[in-house]
N, C-alpha and C. Protein backbone atom coordinates (compact mmCIF):
# COMPACT_ATOMS: atom_id res chain seq x y z
N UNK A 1 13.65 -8.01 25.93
CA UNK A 1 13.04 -9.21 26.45
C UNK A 1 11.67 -8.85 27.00
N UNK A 2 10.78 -9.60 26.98
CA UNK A 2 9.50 -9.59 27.10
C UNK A 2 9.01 -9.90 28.28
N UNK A 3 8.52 -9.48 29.05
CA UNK A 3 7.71 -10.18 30.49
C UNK A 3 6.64 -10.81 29.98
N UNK A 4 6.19 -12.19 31.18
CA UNK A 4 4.46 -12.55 30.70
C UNK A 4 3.31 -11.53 30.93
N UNK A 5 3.45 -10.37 31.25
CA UNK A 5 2.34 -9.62 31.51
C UNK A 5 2.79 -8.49 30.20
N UNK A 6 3.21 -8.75 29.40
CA UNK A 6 3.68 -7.89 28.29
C UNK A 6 2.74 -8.45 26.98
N UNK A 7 1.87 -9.22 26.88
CA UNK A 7 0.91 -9.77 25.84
C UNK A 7 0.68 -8.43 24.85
N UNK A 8 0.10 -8.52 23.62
CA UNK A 8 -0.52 -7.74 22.99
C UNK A 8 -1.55 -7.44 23.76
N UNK A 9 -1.88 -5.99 24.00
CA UNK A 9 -3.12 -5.07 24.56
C UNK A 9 -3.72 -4.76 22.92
N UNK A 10 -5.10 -5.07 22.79
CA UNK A 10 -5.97 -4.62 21.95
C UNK A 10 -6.85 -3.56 22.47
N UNK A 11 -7.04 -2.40 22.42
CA UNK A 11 -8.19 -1.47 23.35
C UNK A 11 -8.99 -0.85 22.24
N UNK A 12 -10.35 -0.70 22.07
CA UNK A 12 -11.80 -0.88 21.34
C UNK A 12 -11.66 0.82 22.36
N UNK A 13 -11.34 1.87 21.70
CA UNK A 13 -11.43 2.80 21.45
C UNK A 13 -13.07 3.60 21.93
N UNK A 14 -14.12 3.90 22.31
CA UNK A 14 -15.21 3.66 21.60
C UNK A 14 -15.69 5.04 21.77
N UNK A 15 -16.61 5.63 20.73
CA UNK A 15 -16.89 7.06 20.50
C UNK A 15 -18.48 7.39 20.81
N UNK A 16 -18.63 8.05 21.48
CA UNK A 16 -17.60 9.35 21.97
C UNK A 16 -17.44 8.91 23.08
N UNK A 17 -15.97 9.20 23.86
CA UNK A 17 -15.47 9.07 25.01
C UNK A 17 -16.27 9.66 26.22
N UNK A 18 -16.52 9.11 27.33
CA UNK A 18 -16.92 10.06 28.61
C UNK A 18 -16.30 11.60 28.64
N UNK A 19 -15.00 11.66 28.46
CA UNK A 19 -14.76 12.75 28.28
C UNK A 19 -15.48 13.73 27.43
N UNK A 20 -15.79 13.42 26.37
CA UNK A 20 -16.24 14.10 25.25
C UNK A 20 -17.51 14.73 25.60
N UNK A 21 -18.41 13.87 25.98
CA UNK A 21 -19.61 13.47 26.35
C UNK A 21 -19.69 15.07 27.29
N UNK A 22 -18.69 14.86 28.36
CA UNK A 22 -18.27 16.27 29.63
C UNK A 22 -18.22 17.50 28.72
N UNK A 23 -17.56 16.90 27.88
CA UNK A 23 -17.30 18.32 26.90
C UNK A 23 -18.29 19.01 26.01
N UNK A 24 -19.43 18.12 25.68
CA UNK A 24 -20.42 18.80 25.31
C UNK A 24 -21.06 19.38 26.25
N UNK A 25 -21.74 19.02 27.24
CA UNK A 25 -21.89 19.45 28.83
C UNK A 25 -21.24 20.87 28.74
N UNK A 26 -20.12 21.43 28.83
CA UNK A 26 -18.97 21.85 29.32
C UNK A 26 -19.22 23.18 28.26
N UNK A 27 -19.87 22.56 26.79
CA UNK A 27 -19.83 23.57 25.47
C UNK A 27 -21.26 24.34 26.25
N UNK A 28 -22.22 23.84 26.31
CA UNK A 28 -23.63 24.08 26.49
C UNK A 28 -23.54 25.64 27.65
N UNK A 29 -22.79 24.71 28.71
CA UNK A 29 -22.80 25.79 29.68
C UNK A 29 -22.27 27.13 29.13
N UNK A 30 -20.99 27.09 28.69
CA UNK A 30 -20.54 28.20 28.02
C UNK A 30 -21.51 28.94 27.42
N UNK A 31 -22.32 28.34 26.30
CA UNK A 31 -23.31 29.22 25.81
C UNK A 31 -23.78 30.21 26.63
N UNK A 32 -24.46 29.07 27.54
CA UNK A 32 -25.74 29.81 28.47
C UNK A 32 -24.95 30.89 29.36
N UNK A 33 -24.34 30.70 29.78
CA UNK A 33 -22.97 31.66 30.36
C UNK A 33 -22.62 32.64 29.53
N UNK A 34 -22.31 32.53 28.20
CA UNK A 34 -22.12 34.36 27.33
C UNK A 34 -23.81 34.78 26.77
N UNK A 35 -24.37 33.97 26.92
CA UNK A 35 -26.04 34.75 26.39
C UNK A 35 -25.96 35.40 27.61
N UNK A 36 -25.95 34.77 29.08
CA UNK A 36 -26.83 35.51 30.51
C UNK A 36 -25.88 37.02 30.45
N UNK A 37 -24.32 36.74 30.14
CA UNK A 37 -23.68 38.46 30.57
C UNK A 37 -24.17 38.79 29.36
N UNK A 38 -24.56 38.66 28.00
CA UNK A 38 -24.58 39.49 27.48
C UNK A 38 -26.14 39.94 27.28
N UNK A 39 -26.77 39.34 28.07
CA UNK A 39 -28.31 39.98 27.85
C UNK A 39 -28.32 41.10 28.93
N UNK A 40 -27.25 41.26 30.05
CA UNK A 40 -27.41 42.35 30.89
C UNK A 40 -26.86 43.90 29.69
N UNK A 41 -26.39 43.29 28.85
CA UNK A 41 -25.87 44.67 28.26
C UNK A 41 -27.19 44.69 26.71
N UNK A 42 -27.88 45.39 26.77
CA UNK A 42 -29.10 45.84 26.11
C UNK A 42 -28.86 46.35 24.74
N UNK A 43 -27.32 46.82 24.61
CA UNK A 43 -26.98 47.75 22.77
C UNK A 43 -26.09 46.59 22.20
N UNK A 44 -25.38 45.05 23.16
CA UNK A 44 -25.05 44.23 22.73
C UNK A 44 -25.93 43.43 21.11
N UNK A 45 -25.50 42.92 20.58
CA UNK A 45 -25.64 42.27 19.40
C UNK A 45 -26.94 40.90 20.27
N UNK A 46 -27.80 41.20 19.54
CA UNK A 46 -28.82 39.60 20.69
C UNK A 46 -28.39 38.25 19.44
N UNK A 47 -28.65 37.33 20.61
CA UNK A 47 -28.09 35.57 20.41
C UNK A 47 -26.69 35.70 20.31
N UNK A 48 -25.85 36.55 20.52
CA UNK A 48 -24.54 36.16 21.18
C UNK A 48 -24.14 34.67 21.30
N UNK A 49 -24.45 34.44 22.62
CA UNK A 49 -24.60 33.12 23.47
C UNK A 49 -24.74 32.07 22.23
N UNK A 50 -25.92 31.98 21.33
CA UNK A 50 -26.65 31.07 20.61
C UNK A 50 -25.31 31.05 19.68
N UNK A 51 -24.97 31.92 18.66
CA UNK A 51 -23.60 32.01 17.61
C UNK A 51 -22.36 30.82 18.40
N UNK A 52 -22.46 31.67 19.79
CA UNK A 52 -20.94 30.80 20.32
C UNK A 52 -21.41 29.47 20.51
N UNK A 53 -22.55 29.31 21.28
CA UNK A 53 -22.98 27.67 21.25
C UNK A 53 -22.99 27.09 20.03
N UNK A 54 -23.60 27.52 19.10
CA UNK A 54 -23.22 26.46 17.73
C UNK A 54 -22.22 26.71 16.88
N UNK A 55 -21.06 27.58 17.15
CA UNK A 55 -20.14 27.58 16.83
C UNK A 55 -18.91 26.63 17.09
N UNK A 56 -18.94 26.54 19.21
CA UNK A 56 -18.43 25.70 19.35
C UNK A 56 -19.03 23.76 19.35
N UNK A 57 -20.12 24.12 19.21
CA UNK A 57 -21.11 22.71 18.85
C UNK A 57 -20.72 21.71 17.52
N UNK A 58 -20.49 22.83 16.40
CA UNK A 58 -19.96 22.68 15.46
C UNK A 58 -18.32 21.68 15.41
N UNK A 59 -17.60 22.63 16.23
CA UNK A 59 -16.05 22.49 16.19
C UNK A 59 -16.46 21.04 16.87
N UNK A 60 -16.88 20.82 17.80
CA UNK A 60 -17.08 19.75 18.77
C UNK A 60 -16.84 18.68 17.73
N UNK A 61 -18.67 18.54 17.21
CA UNK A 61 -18.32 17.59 16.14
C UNK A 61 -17.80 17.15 15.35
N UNK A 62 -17.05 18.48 14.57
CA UNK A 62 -16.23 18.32 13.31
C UNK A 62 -15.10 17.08 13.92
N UNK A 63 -14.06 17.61 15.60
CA UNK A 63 -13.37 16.95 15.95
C UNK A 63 -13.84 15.46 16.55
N UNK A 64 -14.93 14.92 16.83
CA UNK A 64 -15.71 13.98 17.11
C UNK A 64 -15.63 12.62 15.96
N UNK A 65 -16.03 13.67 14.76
CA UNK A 65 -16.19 12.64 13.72
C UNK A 65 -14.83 12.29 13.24
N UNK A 66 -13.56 13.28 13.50
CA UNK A 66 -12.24 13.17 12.86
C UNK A 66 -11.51 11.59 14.31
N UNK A 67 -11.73 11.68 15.32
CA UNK A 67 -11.46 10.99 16.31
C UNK A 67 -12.22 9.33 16.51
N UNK A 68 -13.64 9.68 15.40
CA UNK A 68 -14.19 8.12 15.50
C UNK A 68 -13.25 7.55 14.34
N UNK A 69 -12.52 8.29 13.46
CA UNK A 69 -11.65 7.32 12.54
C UNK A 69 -11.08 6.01 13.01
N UNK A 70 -10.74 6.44 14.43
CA UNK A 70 -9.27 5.65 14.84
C UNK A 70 -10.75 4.53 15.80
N UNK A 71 -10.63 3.15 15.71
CA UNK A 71 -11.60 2.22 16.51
C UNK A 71 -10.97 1.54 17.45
N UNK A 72 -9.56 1.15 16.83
CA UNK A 72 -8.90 0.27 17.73
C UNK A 72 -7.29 0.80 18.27
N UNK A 73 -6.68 0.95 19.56
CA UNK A 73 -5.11 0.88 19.21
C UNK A 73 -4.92 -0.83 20.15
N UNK A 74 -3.37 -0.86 19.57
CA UNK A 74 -2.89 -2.06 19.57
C UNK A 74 -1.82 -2.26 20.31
N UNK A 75 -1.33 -2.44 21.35
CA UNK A 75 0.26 -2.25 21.92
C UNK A 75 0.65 -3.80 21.65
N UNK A 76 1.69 -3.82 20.88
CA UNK A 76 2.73 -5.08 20.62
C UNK A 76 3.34 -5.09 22.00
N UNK A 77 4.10 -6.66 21.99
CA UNK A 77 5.03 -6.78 22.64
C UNK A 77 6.37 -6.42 23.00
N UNK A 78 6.27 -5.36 22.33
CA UNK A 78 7.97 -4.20 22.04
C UNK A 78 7.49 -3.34 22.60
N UNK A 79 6.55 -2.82 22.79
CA UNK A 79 5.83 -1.59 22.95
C UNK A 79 5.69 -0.48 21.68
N UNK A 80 5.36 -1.53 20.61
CA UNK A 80 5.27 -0.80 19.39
C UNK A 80 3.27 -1.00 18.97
N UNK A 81 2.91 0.16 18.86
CA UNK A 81 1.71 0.77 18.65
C UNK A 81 0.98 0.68 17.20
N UNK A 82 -0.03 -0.06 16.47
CA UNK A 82 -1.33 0.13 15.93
C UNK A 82 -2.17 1.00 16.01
N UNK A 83 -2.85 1.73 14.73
CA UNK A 83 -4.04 2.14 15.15
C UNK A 83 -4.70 1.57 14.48
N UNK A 84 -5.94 1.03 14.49
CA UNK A 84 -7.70 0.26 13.21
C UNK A 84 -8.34 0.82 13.34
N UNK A 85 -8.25 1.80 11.94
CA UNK A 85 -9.10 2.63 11.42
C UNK A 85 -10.04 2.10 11.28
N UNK A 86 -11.24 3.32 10.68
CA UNK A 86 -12.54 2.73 10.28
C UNK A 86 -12.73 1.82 9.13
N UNK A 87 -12.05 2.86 8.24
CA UNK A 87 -12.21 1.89 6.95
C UNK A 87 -11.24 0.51 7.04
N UNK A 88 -10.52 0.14 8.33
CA UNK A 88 -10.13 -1.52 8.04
C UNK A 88 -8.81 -1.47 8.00
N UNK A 89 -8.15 -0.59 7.94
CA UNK A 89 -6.72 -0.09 7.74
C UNK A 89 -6.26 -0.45 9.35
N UNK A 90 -4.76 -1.23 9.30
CA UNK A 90 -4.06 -0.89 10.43
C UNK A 90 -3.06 0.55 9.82
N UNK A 91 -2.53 0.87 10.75
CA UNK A 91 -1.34 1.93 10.36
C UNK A 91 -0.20 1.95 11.71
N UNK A 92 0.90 2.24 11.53
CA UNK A 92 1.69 2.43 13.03
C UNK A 92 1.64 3.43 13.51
N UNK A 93 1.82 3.52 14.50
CA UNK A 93 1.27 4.70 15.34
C UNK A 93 3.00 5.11 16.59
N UNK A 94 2.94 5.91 17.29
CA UNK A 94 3.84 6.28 18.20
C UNK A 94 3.21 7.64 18.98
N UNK A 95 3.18 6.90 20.59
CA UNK A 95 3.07 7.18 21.67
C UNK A 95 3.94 9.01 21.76
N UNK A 96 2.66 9.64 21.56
CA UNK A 96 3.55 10.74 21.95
C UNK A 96 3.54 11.71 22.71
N UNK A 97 4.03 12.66 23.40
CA UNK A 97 4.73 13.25 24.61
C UNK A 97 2.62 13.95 24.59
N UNK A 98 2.86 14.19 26.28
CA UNK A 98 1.18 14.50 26.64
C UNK A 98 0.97 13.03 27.19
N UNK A 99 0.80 11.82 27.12
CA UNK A 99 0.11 10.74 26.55
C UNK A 99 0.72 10.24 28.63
N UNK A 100 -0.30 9.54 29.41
CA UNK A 100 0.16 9.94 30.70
C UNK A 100 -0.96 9.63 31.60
N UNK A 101 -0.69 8.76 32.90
CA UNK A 101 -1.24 7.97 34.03
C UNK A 101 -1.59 9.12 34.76
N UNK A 102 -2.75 9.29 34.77
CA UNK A 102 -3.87 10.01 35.79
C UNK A 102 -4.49 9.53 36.56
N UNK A 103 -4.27 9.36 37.57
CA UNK A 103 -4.67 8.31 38.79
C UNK A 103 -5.37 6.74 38.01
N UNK A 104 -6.37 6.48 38.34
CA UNK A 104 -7.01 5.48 37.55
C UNK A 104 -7.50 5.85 35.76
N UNK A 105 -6.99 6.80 35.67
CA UNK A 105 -7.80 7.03 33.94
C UNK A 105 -6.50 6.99 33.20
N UNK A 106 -6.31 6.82 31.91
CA UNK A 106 -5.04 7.17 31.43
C UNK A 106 -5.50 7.91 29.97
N UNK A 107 -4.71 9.08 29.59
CA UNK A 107 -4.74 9.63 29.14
C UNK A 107 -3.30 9.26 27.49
N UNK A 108 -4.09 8.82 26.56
CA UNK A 108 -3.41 8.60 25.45
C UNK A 108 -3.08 9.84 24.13
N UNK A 109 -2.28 9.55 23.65
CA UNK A 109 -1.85 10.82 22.32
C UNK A 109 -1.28 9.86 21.64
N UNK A 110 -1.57 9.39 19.96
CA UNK A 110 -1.16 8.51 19.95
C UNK A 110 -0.91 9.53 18.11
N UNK A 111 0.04 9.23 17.46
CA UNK A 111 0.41 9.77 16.20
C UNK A 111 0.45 8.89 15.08
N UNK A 112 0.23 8.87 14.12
CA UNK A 112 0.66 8.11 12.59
C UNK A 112 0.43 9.13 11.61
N UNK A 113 1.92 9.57 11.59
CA UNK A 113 1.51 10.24 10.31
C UNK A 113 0.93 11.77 10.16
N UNK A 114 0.20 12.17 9.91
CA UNK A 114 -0.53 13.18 9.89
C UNK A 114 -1.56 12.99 10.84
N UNK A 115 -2.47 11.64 11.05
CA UNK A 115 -3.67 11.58 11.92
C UNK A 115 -2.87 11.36 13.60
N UNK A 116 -3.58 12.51 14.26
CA UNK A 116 -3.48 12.45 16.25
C UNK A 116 -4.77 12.35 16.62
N UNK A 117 -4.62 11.41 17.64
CA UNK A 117 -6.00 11.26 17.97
C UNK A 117 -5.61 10.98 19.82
N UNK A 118 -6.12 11.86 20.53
CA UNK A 118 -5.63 11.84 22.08
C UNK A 118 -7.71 11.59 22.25
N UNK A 119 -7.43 10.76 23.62
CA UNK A 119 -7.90 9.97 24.18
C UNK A 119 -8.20 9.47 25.86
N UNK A 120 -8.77 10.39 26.58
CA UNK A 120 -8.67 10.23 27.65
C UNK A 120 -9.82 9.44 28.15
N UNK A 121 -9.05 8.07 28.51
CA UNK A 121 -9.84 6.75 28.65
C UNK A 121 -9.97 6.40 30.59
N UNK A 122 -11.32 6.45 30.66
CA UNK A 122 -12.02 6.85 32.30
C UNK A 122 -12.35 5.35 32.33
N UNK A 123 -12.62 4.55 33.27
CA UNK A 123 -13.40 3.32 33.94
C UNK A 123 -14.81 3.50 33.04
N UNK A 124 -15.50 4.45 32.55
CA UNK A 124 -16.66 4.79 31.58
C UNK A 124 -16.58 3.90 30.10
N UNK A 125 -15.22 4.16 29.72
CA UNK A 125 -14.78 3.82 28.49
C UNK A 125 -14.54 2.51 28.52
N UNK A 126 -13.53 2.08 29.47
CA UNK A 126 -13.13 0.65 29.42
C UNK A 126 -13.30 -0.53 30.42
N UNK A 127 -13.08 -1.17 30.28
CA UNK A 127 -13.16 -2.34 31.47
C UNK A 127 -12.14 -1.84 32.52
N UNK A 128 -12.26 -1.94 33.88
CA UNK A 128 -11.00 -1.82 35.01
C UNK A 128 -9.84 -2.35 34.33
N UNK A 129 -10.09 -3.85 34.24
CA UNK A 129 -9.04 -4.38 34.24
C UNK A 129 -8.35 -4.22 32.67
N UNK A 130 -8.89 -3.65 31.75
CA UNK A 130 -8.20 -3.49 30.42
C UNK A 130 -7.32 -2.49 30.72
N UNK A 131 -7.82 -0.90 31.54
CA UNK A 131 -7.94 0.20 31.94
C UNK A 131 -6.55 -0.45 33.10
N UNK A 132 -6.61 -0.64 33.68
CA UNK A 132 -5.29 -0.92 34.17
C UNK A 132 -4.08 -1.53 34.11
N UNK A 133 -4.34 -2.65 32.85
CA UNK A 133 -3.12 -3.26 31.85
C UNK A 133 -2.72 -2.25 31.68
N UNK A 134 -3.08 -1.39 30.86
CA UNK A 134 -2.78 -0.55 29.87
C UNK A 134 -1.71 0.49 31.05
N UNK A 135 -2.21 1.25 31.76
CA UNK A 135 -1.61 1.80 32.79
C UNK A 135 -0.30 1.28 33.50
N UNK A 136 0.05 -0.09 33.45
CA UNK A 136 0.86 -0.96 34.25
C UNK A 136 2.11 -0.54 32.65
N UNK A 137 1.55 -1.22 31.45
CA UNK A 137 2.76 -0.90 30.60
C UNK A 137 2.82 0.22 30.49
N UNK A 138 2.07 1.06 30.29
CA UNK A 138 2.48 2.75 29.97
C UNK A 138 4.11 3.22 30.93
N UNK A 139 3.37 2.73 32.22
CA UNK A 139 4.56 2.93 33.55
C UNK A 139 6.00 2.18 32.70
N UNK A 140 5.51 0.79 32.95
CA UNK A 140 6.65 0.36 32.92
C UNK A 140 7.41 0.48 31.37
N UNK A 141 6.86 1.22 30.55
CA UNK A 141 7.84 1.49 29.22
C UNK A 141 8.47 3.24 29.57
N UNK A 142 7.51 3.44 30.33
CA UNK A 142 8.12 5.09 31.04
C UNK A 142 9.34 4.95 31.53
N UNK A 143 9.90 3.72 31.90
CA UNK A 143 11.57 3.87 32.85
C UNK A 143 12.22 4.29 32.00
């Protein structure tokens, strides 16, 4: 049985996440962080630092562009899950283990199939109040 606060949730996904955004931040530093120790050592290999920065710069994106696939998820009134792909495709999806209420942010893992696409959605990403629907059913399908 359905409560009235149980409506279809539509959530607009949108790329790249705040998180992500941290995470390039997060790649950069690293660089600059293995160039500085390794310029103290002089018989080291030079641009170190530079290899790992666009190495992991690389990975970044590769996973960036694999994660803008997914645009939309969908929570039914069962608590059964959508994802809208890029190309226009719905597909079903299921909520899976990781996926979890972090104070005000909530943190999604969502599966179909072969494609996972986790999602940690901040007040950045979404509206409060979408951002806290979403949080209210997560809980209450958690009992």
């Amino acid at each position: 049985m359905s409560s009235p606060g149980s409506d279809v949730l539509m959530i607009e996904i949108p790329s790249p996440l705040a998180s992500d955004r941290a995470a390039a931040g997060l790649l950069v530093a690293a660089a600059v962080s293995v160039e500085a120790v390794a310029a103290r050592y002089p018989d080291g290999p030079a641009g170190i630092g530079l290899a790992v920065g666009v190495l992991l710069a690389l990975w970044h994106l590769w996973l960036g562009r694999r994660s803008a696939m997914v645009r939309t998820a969908t929570l039914g009134r069962g608590g059964d899950w959508q994802l809208g792909l890029a190309d226009g495709r719905q597909v079903a999806a299921a909520l899976l283990p990781g996926s979890r209420v972090l104070g005000p942010t909530v943190v999604l893992r969502l599966g179909a199939g072969h494609l996972t696409r986790s999602a940690w959605l901040t007040a950045r990403d979404l509206p409060t109040v979408e951002l806290r629907r979403l949080a209210v059913r997560m809980m209450a399908a958690d009992r």
